[in-house]
C-alpha atoms as a PDB file:
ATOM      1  CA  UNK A   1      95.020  20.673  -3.979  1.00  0.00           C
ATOM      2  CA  UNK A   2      94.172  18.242  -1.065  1.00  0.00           C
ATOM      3  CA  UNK A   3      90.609  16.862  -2.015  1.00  0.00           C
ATOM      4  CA  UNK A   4      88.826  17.120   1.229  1.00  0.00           C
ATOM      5  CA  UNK A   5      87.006  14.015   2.230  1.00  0.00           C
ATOM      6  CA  UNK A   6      83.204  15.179   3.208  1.00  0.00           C
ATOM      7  CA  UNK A   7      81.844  12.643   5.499  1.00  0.00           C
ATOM      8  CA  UNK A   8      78.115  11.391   6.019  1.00  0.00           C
ATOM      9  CA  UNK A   9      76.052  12.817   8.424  1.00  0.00           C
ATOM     10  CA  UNK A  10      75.596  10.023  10.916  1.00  0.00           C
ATOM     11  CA  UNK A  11      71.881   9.091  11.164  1.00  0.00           C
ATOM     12  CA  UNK A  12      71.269   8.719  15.643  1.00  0.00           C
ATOM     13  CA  UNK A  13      68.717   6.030  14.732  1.00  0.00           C
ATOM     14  CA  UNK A  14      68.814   4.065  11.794  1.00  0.00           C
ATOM     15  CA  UNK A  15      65.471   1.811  12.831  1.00  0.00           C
ATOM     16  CA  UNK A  16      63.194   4.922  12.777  1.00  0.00           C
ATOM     17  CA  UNK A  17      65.254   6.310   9.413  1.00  0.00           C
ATOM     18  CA  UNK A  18      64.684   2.717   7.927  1.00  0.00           C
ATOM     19  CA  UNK A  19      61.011   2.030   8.683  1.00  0.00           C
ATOM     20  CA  UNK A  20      60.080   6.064   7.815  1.00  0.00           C
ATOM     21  CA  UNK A  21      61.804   4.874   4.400  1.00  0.00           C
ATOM     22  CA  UNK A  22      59.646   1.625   4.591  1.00  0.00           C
ATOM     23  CA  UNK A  23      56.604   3.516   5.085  1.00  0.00           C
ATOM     24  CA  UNK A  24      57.622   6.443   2.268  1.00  0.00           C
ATOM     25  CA  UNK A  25      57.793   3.595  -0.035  1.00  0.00           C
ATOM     26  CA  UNK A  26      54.345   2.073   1.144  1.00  0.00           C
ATOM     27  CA  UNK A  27      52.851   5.585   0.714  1.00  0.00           C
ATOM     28  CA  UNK A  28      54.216   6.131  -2.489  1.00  0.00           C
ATOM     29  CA  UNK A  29      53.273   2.611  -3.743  1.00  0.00           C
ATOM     30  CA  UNK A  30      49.517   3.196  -2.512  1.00  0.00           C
ATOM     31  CA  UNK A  31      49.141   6.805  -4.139  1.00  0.00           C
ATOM     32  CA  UNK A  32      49.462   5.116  -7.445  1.00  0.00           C
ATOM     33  CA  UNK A  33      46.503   3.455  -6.588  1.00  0.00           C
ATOM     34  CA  UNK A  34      44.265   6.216  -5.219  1.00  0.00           C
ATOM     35  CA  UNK A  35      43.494   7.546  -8.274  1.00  0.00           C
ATOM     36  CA  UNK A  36      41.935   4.016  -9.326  1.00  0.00           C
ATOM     37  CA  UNK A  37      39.933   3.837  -6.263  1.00  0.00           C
ATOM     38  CA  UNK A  38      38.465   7.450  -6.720  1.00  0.00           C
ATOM     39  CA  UNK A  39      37.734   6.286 -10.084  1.00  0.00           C
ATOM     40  CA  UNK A  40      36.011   3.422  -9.005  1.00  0.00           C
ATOM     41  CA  UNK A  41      33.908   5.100  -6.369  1.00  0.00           C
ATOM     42  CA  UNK A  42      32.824   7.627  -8.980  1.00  0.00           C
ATOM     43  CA  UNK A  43      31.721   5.130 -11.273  1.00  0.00           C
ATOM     44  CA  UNK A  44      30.043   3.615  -8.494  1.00  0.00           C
ATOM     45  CA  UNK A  45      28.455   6.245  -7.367  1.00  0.00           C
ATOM     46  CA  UNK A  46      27.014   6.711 -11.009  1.00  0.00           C
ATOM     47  CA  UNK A  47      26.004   3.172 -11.376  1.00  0.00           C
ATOM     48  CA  UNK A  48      23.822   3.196  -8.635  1.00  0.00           C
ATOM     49  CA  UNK A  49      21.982   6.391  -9.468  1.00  0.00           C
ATOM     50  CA  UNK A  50      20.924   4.780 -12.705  1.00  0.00           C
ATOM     51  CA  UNK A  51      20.012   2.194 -11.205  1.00  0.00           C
ATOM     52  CA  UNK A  52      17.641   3.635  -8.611  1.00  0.00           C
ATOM     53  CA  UNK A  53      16.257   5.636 -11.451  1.00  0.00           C
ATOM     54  CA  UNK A  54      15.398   2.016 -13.472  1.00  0.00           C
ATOM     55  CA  UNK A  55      13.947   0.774  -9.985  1.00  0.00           C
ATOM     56  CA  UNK A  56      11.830   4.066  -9.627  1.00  0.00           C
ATOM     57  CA  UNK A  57      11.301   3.996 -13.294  1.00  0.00           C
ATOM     58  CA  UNK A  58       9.858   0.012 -13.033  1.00  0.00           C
ATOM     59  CA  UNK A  59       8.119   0.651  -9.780  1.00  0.00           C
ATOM     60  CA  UNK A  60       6.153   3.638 -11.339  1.00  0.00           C
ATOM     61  CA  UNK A  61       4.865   1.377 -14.515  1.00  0.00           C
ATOM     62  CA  UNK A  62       3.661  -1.380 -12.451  1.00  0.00           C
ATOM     63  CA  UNK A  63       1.601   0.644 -10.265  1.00  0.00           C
ATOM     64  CA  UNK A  64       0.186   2.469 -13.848  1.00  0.00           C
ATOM     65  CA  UNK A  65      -0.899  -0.773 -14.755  1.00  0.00           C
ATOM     66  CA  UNK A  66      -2.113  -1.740 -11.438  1.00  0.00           C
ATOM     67  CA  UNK A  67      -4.259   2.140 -12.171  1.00  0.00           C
ATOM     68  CA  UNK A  68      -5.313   0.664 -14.753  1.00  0.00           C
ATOM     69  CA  UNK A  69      -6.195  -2.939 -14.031  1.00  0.00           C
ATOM     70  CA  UNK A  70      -8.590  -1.089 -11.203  1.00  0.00           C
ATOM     71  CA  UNK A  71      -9.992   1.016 -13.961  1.00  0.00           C
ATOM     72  CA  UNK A  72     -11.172  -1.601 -15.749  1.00  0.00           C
ATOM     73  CA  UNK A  73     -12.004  -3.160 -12.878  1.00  0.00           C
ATOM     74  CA  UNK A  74     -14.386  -0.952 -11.814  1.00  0.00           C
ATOM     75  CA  UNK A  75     -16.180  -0.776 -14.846  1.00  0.00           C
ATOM     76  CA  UNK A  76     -16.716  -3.946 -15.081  1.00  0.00           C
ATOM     77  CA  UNK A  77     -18.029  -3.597 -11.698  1.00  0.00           C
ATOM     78  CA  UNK A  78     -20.473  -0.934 -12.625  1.00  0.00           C
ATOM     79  CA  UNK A  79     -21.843  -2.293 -15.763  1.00  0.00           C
ATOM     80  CA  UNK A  80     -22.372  -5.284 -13.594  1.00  0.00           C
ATOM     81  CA  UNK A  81     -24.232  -3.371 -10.871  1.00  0.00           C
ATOM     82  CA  UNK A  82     -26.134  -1.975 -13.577  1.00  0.00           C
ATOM     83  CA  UNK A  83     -27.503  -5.661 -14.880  1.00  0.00           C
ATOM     84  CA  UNK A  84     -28.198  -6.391 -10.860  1.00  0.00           C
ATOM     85  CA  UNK A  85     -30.545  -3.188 -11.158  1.00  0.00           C
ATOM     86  CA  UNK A  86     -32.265  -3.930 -14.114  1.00  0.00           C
ATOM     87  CA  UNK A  87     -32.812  -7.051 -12.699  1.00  0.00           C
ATOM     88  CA  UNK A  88     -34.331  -6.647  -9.546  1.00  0.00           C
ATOM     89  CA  UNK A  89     -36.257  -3.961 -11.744  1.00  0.00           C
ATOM     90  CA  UNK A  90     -37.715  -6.804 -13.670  1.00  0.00           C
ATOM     91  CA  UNK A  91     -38.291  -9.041 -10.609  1.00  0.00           C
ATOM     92  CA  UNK A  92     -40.173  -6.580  -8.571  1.00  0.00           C
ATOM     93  CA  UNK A  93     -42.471  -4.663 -11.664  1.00  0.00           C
ATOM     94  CA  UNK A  94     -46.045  -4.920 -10.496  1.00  0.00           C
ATOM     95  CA  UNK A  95     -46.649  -6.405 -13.854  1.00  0.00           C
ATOM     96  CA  UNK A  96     -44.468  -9.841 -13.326  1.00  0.00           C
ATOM     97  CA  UNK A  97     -45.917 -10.086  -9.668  1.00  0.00           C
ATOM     98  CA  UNK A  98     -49.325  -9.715 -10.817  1.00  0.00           C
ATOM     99  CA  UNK A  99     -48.294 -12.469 -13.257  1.00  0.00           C
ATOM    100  CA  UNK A 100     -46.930 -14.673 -10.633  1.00  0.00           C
ATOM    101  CA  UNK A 101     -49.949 -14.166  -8.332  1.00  0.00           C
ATOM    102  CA  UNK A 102     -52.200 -15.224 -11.392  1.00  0.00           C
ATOM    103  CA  UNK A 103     -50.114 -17.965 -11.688  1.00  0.00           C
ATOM    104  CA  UNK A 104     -50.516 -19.189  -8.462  1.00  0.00           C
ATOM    105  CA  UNK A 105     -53.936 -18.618  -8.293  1.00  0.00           C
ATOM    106  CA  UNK A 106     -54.049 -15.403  -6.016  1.00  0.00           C
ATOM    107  CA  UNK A 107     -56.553 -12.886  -6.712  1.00  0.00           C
ATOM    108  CA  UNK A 108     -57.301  -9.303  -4.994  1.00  0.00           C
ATOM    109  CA  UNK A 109     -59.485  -8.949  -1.933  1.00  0.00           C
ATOM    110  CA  UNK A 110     -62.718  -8.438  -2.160  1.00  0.00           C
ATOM    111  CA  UNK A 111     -63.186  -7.557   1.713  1.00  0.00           C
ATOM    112  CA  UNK A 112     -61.061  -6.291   3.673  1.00  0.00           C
ATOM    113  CA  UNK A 113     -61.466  -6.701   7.603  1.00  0.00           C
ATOM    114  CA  UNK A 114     -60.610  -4.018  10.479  1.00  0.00           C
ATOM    115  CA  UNK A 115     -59.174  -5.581  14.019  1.00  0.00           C
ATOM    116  CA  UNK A 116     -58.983  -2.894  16.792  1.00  0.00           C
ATOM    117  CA  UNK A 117     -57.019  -4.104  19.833  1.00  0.00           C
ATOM    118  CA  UNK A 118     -57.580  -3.171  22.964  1.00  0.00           C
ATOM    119  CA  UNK A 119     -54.896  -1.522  25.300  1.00  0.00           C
ATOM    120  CA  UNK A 120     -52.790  -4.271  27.229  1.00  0.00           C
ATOM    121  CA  UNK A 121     -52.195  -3.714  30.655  1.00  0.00           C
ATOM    122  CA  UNK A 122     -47.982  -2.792  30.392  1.00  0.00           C
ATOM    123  CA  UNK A 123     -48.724  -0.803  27.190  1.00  0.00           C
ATOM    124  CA  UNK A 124     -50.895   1.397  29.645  1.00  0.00           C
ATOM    125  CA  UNK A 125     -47.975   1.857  32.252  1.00  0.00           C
ATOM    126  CA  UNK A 126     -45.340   2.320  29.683  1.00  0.00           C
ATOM    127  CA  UNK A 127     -46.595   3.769  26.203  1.00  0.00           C
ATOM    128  CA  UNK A 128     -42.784   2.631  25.213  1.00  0.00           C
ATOM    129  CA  UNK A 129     -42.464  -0.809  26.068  1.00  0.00           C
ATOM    130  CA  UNK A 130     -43.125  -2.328  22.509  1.00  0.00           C
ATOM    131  CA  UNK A 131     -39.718  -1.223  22.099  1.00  0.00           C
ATOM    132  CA  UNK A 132     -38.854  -3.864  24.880  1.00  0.00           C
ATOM    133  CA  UNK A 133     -39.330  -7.042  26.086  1.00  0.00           C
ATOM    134  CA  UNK A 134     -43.116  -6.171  27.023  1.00  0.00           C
ATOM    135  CA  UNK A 135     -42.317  -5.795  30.972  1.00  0.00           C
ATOM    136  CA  UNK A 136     -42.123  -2.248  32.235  1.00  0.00           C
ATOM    137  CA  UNK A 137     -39.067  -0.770  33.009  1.00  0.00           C
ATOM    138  CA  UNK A 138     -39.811   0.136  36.371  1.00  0.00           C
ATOM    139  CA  UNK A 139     -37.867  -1.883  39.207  1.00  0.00           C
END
């Protein structure tokens, strides 16, 4: 039997065959990698939920203390107002003034004296003009 001699196929262009096989070889080479980088985004992604959930987490406590720092603020505040109350209480009780007076040397009237004043002349033309400058308003 004659053994028949197959021959290759020639390729038209063997600069687009070679850099197609270039680029197989670059594609091939970079899918072995794609898994990693999925992997990587997905742990990622995770990592920076947790840590917006410590940020939220953190920013929530501080403003409970802040709550509460107000709280006790305010408290103070109003146990404070209450002492300012009492106070002035105290300072203006008829007793302590009548104290002071005696202290002083004041004592109550024994007459007491009645001035009547007349009408002045711009009262008469304006019954309102102690509310101004005591001119009339009239121009």
């Amino acid at each position: 039997m004659t053994a028949l001699r197959l021959e290759a196929p020639r390729i038209r262009n063997p600069r687009t065959a070679r850099s197609a096989a270039q680029r197989r070889l670059v594609r091939n080479h970079r899918s072995h990698y794609a898994v990693h980088g999925r992997i990587a985004l997905g742990v990622t992604a995770v990592l920076l939920v947790c840590l917006s959930y410590v940020l939220l987490t953190a920013n929530i406590t501080a403003l409970s203390y802040a709550v509460e720092r107000a709280h006790e603020q305010r408290t103070e505040l109003e146990l404070q107002t209450a002492r300012f109350d009492d106070q002035i209480a105290t300072m203006t009780s008829d007793d302590r003034l009548a104290a002071v007076a005696a202290k002083l040397g004041m004592v109550e009237p024994t007459q007491f004296l009645r001035v009547n004043v007349g009408q002045t002349p711009w009262s008469a033309q304006n019954p309102l003009a102690f509310l101004g400058n005591g001119r009339s308003q009239e121009r």
